[in-house]
Protein backbone atom coordinates (compact mmCIF):
# COMPACT_ATOMS: atom_id res chain seq x y z
CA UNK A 1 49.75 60.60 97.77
CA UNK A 2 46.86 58.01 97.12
CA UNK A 3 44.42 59.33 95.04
CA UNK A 4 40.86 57.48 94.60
CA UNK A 5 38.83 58.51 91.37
CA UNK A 6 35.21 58.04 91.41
CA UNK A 7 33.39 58.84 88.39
CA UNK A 8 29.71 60.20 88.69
CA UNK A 9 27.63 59.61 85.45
CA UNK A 10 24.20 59.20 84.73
CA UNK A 11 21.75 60.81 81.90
CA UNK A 12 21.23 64.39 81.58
CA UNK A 13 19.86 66.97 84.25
CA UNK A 14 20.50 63.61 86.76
CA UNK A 15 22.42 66.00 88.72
CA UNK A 16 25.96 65.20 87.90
CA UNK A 17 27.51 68.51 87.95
CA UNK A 18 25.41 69.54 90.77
CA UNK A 19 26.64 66.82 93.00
CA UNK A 20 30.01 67.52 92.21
CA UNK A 21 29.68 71.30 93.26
CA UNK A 22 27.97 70.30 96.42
CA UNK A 23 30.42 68.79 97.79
CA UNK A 24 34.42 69.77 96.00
CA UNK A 25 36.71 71.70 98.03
CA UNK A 26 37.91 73.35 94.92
CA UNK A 27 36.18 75.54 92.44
CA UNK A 28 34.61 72.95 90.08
CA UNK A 29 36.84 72.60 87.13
CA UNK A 30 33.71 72.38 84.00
CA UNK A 31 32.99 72.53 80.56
CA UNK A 32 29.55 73.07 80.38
CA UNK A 33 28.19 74.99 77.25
CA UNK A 34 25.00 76.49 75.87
CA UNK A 35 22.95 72.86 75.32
CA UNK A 36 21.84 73.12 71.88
CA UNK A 37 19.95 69.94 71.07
CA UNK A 38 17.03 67.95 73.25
CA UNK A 39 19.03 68.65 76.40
CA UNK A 40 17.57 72.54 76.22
CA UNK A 41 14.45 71.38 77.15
CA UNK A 42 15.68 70.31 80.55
CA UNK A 43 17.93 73.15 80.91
CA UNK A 44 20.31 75.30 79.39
CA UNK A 45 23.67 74.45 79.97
CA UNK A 46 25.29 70.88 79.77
CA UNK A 47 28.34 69.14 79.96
CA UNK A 48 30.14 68.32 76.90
CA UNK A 49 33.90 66.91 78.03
CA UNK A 50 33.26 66.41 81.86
CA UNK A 51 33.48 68.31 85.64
CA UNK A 52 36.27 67.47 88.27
CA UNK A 53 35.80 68.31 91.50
CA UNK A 54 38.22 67.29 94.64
CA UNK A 55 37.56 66.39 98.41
CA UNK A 56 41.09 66.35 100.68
CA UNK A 57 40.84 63.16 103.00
CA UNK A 58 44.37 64.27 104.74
CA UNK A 59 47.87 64.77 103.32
CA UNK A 60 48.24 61.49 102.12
CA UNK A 61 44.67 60.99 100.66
CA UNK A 62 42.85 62.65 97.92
CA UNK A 63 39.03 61.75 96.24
CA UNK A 64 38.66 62.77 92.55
CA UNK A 65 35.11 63.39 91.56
CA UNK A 66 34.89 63.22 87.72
CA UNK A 67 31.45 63.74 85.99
CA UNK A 68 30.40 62.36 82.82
CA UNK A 69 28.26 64.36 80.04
CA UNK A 70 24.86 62.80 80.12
CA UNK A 71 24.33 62.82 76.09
CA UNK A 72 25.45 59.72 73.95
CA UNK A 73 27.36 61.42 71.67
CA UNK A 74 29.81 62.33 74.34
CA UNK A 75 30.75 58.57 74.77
CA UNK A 76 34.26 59.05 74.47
CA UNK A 77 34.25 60.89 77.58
CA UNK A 78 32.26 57.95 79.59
CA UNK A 79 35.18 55.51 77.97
CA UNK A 80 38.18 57.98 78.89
CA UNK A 81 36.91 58.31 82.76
CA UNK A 82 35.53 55.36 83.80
CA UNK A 83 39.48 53.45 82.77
CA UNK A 84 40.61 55.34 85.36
CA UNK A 85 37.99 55.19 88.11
CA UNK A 86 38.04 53.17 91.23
CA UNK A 87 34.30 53.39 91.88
CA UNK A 88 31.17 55.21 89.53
CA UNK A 89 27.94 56.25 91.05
CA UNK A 90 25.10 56.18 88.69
CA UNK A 91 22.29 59.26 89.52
CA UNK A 92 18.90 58.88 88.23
CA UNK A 93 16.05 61.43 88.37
CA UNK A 94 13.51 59.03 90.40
CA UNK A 95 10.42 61.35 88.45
CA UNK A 96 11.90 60.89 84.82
CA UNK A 97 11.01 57.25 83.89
CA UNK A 98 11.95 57.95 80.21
CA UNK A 99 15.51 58.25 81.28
CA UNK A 100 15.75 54.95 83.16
CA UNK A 101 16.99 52.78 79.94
CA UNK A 102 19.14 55.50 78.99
CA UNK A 103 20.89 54.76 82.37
CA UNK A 104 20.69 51.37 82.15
CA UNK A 105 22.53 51.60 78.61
CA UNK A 106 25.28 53.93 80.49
CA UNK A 107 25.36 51.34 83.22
CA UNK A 108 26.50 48.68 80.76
CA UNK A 109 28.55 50.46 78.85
CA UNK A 110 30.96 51.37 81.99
CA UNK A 111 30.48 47.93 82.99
CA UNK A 112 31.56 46.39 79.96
CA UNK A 113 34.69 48.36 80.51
CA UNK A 114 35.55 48.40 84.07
CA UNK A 115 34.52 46.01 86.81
CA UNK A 116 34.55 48.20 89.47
CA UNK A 117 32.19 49.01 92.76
CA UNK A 118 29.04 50.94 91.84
CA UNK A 119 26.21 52.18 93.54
CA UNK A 120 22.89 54.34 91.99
CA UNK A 121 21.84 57.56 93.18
CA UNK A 122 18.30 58.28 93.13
CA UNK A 123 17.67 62.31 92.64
CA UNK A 124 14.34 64.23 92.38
CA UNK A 125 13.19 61.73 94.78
CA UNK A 126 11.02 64.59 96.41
CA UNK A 127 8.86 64.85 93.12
CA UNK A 128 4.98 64.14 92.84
CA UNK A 129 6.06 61.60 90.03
CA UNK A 130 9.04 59.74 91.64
CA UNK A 131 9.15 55.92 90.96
CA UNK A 132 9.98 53.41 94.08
CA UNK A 133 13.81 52.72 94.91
CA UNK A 134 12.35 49.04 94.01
CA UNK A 135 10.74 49.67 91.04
CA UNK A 136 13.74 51.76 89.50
CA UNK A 137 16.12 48.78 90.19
CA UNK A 138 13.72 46.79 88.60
CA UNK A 139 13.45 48.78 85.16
CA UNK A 140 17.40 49.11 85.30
CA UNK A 141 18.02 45.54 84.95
CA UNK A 142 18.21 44.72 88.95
CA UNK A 143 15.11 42.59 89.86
CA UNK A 144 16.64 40.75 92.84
CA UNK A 145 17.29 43.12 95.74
CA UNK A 146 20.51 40.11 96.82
CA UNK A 147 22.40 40.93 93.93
CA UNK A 148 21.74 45.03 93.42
CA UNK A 149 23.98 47.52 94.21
CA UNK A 150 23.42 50.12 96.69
CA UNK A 151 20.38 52.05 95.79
CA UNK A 152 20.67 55.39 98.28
CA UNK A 153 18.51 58.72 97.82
CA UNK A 154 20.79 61.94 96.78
CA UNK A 155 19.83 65.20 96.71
CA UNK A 156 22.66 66.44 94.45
CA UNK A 157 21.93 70.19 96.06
CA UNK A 158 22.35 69.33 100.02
CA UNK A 159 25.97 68.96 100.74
CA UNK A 160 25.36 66.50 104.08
CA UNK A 161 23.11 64.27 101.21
CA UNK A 162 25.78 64.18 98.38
CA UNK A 163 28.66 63.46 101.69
CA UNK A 164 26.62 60.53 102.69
CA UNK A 165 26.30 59.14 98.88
CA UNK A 166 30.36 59.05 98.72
CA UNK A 167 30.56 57.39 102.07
CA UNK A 168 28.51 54.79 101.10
CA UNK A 169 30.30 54.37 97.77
CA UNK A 170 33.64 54.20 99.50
CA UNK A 171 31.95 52.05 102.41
CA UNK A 172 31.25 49.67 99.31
CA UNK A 173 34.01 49.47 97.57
CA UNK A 174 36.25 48.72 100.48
CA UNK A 175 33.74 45.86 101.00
CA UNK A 176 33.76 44.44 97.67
CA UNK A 177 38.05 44.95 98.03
CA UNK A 178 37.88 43.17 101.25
CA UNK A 179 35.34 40.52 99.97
CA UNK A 180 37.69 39.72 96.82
CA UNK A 181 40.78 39.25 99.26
CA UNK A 182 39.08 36.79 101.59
């Protein structure tokens, strides 16, 4: 059986696990606990090793959803997943401007380790305070919209949204494989 891992990071309350729930066809495997530093303020239970969720693409085909702790601290965890990924998406929380460096930091750090197809999730899109697609790539180190990855909209709670966000991933990584071939 082929088996495709895409890793799903991003900084905390991004909507990591919440993606990864919308859209698994098993019970999401977790290991979120009581958050007892910053991370509280945002909400009350985080991720501290990471969630694995699993979509079933036939009987020979099999999409691994790992996501990443949001917190530094849980490094490791980024450096453990993203070896064996085939593809990351990045979320960021559109209204939360004070997170943006702390996913571009998590954006080099995978890339440092990996070159692999990535694309960034914009969540919270919806909110009164939600920065431009545009602006966002600028701030995480993508000025020129030629060279950016995929920036798509998520909302990590609708199923068809979170669908569409793998699609596109997959869509781009088999164009970046098929680009690297030719």
């Amino acid at each position: 059986m082929e088996i495709m891992r895409l890793v799903v990071t991003g900084p905390v309350g991004a909507g990591k696990s919440t993606f990864i729930r919308s859209i698994s066809e098993i019970e999401v495997v977790d290991t979120d606990q009581a958050a007892t530093d910053e991370t509280a303020q945002l909400k009350e239970r985080t991720t501290v090793a990471f969630d694995f969720g699993r979509l079933q693409f036939g009987p020979e085909m099999a999409l691994h959803l790992y996501g990443t702790p949001g917190q530094v601290r849980f490094d490791f965890m980024w450096d453990i997943l993203i070896k064996q990924a085939h593809a990351y998406i990045v979320l960021v929380a559109a209204d939360r401007p004070m997170e943006f460096l702390q996913a571009r930091r998590i954006m080099t750090f995978m890339r440092k380790r990996r070159t692999i197809p990535m694309i960034i999730g914009l969540t919270h899109v919806d909110c009164d305070r939600a920065w431009k697609p545009e602006n966002v790539a600028i701030v995480l180190g993508y000025p020129n919209p030629e060279t950016r990855p995929p920036i798509i909209q998520v909302n990590a709670n609708e199923t068809a949204s979170v669908a569409r966000a793998v699609l596109s991933l997959v869509r781009y990584s088999f164009q970046n494989k098929a680009a690297s071939h030719s």
